[in-house]
Protein backbone atom coordinates (compact mmCIF):
# COMPACT_ATOMS: atom_id res chain seq x y z
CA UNK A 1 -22.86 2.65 -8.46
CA UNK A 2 -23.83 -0.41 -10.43
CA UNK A 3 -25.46 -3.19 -8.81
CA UNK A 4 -26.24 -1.25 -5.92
CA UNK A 5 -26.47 2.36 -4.21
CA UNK A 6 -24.25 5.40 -4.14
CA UNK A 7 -21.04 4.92 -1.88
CA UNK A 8 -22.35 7.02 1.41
CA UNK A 9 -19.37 9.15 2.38
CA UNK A 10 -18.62 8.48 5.80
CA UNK A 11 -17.98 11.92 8.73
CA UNK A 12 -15.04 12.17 10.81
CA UNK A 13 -13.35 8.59 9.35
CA UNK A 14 -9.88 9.69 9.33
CA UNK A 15 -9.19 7.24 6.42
CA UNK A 16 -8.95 3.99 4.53
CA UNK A 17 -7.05 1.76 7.02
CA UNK A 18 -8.95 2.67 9.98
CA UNK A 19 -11.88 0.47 8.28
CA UNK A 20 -12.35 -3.06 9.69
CA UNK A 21 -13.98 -5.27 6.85
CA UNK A 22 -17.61 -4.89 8.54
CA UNK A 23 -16.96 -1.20 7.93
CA UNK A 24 -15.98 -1.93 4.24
CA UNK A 25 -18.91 -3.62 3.97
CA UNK A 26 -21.31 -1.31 5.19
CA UNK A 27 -19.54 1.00 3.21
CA UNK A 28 -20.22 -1.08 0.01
CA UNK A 29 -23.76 -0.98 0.79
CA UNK A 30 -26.00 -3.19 -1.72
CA UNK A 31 -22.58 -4.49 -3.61
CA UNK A 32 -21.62 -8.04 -3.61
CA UNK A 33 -20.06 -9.41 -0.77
CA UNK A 34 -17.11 -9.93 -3.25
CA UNK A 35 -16.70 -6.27 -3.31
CA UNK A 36 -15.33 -6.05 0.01
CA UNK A 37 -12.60 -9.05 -0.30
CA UNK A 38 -11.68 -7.18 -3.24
CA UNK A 39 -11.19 -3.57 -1.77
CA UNK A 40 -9.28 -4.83 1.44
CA UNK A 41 -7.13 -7.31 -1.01
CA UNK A 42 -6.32 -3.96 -2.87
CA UNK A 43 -6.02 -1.85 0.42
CA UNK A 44 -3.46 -4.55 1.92
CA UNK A 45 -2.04 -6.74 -0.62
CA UNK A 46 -1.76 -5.07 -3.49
CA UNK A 47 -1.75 -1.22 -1.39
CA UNK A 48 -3.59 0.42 -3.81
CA UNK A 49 -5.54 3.84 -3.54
CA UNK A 50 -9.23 3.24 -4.38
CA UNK A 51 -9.05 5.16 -7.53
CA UNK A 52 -6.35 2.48 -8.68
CA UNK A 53 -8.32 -0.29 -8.27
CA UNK A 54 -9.55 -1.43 -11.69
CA UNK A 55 -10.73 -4.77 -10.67
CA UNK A 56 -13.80 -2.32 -9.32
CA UNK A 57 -15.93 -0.68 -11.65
CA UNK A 58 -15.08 2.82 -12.55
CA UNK A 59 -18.10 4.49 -10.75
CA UNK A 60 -17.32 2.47 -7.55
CA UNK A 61 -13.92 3.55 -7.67
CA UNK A 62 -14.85 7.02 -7.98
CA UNK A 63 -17.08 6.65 -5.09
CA UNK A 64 -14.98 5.49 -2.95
CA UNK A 65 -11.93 7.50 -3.29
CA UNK A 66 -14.30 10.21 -2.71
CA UNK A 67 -15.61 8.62 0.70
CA UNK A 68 -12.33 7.15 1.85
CA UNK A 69 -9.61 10.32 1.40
CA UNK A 70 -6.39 9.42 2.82
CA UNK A 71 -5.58 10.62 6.25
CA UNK A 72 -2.07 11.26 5.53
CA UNK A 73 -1.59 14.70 3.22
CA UNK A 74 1.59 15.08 1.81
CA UNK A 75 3.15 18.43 3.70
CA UNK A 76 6.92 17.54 2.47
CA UNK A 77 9.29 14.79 0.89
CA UNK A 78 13.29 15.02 1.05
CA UNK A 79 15.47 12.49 -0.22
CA UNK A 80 19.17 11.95 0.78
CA UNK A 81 22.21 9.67 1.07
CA UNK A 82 21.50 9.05 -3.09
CA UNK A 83 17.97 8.87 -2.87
CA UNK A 84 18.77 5.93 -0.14
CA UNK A 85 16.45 7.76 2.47
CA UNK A 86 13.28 9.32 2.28
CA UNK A 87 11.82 11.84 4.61
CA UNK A 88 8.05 12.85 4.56
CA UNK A 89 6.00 14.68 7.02
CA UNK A 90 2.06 14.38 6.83
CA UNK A 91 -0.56 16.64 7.59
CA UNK A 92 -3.81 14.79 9.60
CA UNK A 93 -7.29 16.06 9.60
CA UNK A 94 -6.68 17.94 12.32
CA UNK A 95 -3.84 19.63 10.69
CA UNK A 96 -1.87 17.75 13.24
CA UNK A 97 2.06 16.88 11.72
CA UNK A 98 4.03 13.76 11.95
CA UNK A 99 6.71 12.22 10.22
CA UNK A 100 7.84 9.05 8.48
CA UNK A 101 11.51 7.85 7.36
CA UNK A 102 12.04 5.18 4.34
CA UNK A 103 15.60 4.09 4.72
CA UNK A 104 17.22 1.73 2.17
CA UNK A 105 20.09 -0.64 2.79
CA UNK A 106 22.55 -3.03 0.62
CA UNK A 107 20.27 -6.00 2.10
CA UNK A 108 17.10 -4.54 3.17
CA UNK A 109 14.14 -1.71 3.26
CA UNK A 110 13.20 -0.09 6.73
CA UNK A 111 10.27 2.14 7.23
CA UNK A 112 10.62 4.25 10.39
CA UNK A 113 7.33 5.23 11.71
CA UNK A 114 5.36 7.69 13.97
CA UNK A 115 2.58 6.74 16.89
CA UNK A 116 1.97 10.23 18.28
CA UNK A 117 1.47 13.58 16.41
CA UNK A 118 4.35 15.19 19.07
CA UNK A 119 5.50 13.04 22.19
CA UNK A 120 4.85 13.48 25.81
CA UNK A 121 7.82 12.26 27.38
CA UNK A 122 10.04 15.52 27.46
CA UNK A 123 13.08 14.04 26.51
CA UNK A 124 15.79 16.86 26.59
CA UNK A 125 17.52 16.44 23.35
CA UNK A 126 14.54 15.02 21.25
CA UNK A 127 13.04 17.84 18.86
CA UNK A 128 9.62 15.59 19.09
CA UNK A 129 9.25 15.51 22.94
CA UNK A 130 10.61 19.29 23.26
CA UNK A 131 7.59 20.33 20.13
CA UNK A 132 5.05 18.59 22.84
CA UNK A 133 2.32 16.20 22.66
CA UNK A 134 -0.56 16.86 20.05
CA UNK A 135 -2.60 13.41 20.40
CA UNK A 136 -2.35 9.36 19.15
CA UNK A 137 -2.42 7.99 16.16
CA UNK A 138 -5.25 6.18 15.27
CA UNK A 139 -4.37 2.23 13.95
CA UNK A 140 -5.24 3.72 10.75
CA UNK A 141 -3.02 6.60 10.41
CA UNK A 142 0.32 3.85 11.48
CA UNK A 143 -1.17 1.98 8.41
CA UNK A 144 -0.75 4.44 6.50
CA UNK A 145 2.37 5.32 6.83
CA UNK A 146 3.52 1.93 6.04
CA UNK A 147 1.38 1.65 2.72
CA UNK A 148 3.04 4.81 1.71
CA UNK A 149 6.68 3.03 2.67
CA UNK A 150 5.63 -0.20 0.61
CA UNK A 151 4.39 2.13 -2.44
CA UNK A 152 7.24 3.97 -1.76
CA UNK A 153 10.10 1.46 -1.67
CA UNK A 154 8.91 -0.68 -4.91
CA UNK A 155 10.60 -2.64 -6.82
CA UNK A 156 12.53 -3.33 -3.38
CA UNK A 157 10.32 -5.01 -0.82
CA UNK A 158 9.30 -3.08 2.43
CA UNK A 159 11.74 -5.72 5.06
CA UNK A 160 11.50 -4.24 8.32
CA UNK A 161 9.35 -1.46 10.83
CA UNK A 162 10.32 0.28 13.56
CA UNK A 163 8.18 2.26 15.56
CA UNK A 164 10.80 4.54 16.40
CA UNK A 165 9.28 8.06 14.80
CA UNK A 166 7.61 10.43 16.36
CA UNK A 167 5.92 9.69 20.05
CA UNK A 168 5.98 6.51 22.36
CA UNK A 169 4.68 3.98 20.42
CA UNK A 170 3.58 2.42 24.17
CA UNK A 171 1.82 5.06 25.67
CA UNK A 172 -0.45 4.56 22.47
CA UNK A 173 -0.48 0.38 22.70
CA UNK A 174 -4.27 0.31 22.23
CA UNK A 175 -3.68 1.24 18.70
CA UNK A 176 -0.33 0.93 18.04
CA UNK A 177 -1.29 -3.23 18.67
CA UNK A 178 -4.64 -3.35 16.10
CA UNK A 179 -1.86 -1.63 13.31
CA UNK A 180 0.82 -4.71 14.49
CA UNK A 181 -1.65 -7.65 13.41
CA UNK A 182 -2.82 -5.57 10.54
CA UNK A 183 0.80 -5.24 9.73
CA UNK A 184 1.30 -8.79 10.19
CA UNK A 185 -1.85 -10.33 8.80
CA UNK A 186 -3.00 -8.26 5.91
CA UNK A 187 0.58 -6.55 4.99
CA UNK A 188 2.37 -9.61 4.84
CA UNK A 189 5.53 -8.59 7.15
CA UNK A 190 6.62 -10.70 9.92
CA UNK A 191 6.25 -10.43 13.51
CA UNK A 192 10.26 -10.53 14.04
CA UNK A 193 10.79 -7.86 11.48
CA UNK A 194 8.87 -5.44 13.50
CA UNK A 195 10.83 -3.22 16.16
CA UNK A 196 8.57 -1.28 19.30
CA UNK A 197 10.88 1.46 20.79
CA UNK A 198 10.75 3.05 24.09
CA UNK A 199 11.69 5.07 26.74
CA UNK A 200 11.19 2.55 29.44
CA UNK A 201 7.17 2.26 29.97
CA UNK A 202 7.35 -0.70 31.67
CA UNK A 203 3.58 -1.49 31.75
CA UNK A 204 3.95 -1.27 28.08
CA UNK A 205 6.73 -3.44 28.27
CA UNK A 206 4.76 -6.28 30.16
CA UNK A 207 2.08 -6.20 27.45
CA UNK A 208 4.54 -6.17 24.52
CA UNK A 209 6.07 -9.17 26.12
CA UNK A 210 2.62 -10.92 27.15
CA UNK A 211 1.72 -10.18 23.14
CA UNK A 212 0.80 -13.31 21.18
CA UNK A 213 3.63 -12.05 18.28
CA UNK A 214 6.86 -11.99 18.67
CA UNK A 215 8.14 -8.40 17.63
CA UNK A 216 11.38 -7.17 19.03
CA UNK A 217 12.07 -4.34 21.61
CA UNK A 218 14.13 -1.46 21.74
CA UNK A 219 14.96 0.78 24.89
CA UNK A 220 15.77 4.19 24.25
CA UNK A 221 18.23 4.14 27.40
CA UNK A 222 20.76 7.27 26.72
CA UNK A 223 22.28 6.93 30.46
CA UNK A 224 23.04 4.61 32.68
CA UNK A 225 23.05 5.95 36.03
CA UNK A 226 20.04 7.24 37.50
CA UNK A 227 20.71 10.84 37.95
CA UNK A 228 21.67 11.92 33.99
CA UNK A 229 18.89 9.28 32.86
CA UNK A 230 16.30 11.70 35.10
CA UNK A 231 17.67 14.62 33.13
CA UNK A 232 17.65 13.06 29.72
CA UNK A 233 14.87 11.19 29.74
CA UNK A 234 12.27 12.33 32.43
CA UNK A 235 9.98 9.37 32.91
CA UNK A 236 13.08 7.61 34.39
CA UNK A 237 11.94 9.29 37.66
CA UNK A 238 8.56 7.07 37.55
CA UNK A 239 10.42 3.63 35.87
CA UNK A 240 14.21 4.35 37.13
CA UNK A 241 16.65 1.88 35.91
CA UNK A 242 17.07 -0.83 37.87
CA UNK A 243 12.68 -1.40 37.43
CA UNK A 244 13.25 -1.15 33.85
CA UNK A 245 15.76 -3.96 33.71
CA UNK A 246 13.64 -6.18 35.41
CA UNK A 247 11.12 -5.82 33.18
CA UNK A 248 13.61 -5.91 30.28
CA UNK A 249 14.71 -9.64 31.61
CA UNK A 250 11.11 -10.11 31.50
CA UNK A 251 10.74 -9.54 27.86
CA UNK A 252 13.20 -11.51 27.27
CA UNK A 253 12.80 -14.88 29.09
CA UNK A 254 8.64 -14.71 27.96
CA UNK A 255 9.64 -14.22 24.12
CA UNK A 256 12.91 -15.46 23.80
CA UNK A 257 13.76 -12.17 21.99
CA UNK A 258 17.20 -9.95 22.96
CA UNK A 259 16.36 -6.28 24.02
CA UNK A 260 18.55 -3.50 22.35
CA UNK A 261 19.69 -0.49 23.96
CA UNK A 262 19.39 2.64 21.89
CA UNK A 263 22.05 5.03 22.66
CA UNK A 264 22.28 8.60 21.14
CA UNK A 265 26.13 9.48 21.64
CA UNK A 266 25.77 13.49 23.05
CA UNK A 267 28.97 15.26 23.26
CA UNK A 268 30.00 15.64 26.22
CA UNK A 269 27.14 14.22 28.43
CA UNK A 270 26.89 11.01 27.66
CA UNK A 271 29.99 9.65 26.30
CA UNK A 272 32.04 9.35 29.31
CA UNK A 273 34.25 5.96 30.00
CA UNK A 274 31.85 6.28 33.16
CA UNK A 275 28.65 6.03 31.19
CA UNK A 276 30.29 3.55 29.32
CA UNK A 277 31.10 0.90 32.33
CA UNK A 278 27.99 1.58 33.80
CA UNK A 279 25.91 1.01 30.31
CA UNK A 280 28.07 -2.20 30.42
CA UNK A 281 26.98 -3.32 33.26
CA UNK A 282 23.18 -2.83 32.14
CA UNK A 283 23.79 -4.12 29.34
CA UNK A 284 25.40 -7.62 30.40
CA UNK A 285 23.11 -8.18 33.22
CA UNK A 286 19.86 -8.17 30.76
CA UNK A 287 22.17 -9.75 27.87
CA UNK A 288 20.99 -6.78 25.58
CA UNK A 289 22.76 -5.47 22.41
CA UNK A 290 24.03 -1.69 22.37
CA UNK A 291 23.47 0.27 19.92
CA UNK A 292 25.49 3.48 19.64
CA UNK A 293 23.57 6.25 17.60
CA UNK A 294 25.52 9.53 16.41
CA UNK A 295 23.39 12.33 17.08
CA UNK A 296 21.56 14.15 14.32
CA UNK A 297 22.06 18.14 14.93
CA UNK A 298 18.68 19.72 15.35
CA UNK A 299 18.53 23.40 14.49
CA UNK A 300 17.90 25.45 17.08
CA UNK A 301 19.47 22.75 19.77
CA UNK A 302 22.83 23.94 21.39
CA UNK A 303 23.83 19.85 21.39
CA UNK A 304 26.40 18.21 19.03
CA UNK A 305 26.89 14.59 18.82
CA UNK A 306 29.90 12.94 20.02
CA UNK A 307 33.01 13.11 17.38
CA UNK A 308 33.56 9.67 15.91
CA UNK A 309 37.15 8.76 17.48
CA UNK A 310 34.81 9.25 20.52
CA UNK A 311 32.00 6.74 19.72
CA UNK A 312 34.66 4.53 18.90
CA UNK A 313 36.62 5.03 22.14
CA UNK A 314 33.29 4.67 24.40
CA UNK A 315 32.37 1.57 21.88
CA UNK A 316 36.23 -0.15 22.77
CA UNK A 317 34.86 0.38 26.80
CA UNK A 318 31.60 -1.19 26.01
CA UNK A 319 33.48 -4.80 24.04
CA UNK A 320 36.15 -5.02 26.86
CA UNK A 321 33.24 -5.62 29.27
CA UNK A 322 31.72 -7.89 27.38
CA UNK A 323 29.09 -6.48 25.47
CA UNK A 324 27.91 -6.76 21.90
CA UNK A 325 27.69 -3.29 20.43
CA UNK A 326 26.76 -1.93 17.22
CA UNK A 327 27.51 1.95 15.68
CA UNK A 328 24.48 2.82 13.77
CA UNK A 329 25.43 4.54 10.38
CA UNK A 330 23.54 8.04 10.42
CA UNK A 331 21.16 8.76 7.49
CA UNK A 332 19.61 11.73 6.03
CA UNK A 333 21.60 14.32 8.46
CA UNK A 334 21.15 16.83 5.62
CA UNK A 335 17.02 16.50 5.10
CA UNK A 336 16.44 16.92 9.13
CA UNK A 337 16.22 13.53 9.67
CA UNK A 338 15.98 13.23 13.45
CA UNK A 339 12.99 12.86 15.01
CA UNK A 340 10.30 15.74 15.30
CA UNK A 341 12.84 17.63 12.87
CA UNK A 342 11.12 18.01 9.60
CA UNK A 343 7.74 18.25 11.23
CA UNK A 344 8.75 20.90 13.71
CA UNK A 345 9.66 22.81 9.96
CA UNK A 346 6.48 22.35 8.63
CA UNK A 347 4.53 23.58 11.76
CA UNK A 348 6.49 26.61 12.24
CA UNK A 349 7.20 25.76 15.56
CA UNK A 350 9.83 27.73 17.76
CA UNK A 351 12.37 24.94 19.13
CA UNK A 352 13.01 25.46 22.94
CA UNK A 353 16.06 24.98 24.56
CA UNK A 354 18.65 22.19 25.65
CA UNK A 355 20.58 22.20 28.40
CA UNK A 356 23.92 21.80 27.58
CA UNK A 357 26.95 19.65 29.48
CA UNK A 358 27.30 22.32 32.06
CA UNK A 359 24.51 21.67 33.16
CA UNK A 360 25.25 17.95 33.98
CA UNK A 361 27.88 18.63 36.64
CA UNK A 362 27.70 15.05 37.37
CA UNK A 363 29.11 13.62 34.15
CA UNK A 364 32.12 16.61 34.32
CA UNK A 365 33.78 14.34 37.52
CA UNK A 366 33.46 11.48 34.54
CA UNK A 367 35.71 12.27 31.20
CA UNK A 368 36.47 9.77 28.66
């Protein structure tokens, strides 16, 4: 290298973006100090690879794409909706899969992306949590997946983030936080244009809200009454509802932030006029918004999403009692968009099964 010695390639550093810029510097070795500012400036600012850095000198920039691969390898890429929405799933170093969505709109460019290589939480009509839980990301590997959005998205300007990919982004908070300030500070993207999803871990919650930035909150909800929320989503029987809401209101009166309700509209299970009042009544006590998501079919899932005259009935229930709703248009339906989807593909893995509305006896007493 000139002006100092060879690069040292560093073992088991899963890649560029897990380096703070002490690492960088040790990295650098005998280089200027300059060196550094100049290889985080065109990590963050400018998101370049090292090998496309030619402020460095060519030798350094050879070294250094050699020590610093990326963690993320490119398994697959599907585009849809007119090239509007991008779908990748990346292979880790430990041949672990996750996946990223890049979705662009009339007014803006949001990056949906993964905290867990699989998901824990078991949720019964989630192709992520019925693949299983592999490990947490590092900070690093979330980084990455947003550099690769920003790359990805130009000329338009990466707008918004939602960590609403694969896993629970809260169950990972002690790196999912390090990649929020890097996101903020070094990225350039704003606190408030940053969304943490969740399926209610209310510990998570309190920290989130106890956070020195501002990002917003999402509750993956999906029922409203205790006994089809413990059979949708299963870590309702250690946070059931009415604990959750507190802790929503919470969240709310320390940041000043509304909490939305994510609500994937399953046919026949969840779309009842009783789910409906109920989610209402949630909803309104906590002065969260609704949002209404038509479900993505998953291959090998004997679940269909609720017909649209449906969404719009249980939607019509929802704004007579008083609260603000949203139907969230679906994307990328047609390049397995849905969560786990794409990298359940790429593994190979067998999907197991979901029960279907039989099964929920409860919501049968219940029609729309």
């Amino acid at each position: 290298m000139a002006g100092g010695a060879r690069v040292p390639i560093l073992e088991g550093v899963p890649g560029p973006y897990d380096q703070s810029q002490d690492d960088l510097a040790t990295l650098l070795g005998a280089a200027p100090p300059f060196r550094t500012r100049q290889v985080w400036d065109g990590l963050y600012r400018r998101v370049l690879r090292p090998a496309e850095m030619t402020d460095l000198p060519k030798e350094l920039r050879a070294e250094l794409d050699e020590a610093l691969p990326p963690a993320l390898s490119l398994l697959d890429e599907r585009t849809s909706d007119s090239d509007q929405t991008i779908k990748w799933s990346f292979r880790l170093h430990d041949d672990a899969v996750i996946e990223t969505v890049l979705m662009h709109y009339p007014d803006r460019s949001t990056v949906c992306v993964s905290s867990q290589a699989g998901c824990a939480m078991a949720c019964s009509f989630c192709a992520t949590g019925q693949a299983g839980f592999r490990r947490h990301l590092t900070a690093g590997e979330i980084l990455e997946q947003v550099a690769a959005a920003i790359r990805a998205a130009r000329p338009r300007r990466l707008s918004n983030i939602v960590f609403m990919g694969m896993g629970e982004p809260l169950a990972n908070f002690a790196n999912l936080w390090p990649a929020i300030e890097r996101i903020h500070g070094d990225f350039g993207l704003g606190a408030r244009s940053m969304t943490v999803s969740t399926v209610g871990i209310i510990p998570g919650i309190r920290r989130l809200a106890a956070a020195p930035l501002p990002v917003g909150l999402a509750v993956s909800l999906h029922a409203a009454t205790e006994d089809l929320r413990n059979e949708l989503v299963p870590i309702n029987r250690r946070y059931p509802i009415p604990d959750l809401m507190e802790a929503c209101a919470d969240f709310r009166q320390e940041t000043g932030r509304r909490v939305s309700f994510e609500w994937a509209m399953i046919d026949g299970v969840n779309d009842s006029e009783h789910q409906a009042v109920h989610l209402a009544r949630l909803s309104t006590s906590v002065r969260a918004h609704v949002n209404l998501i038509p479900l993505n079919p998953t291959p090998g899932y004997p679940v269909r999403g609720t017909p649209p005259e449906r969404i719009d009935a249980f939607r019509s229930v929802l704004e007579d009692h008083g609260t603000t709703v949203t139907i969230r248009s679906t994307r990328g339906s047609d390049i397995d968009a849905a969560c786990g989807q794409l990298a359940a593909a790429s593994s190979a893995r067998t999907p197991v099964g979901f029960r279907t509305p039989r099964d929920f006896p409860g919501e049968a007493r219940h029609p729309t």
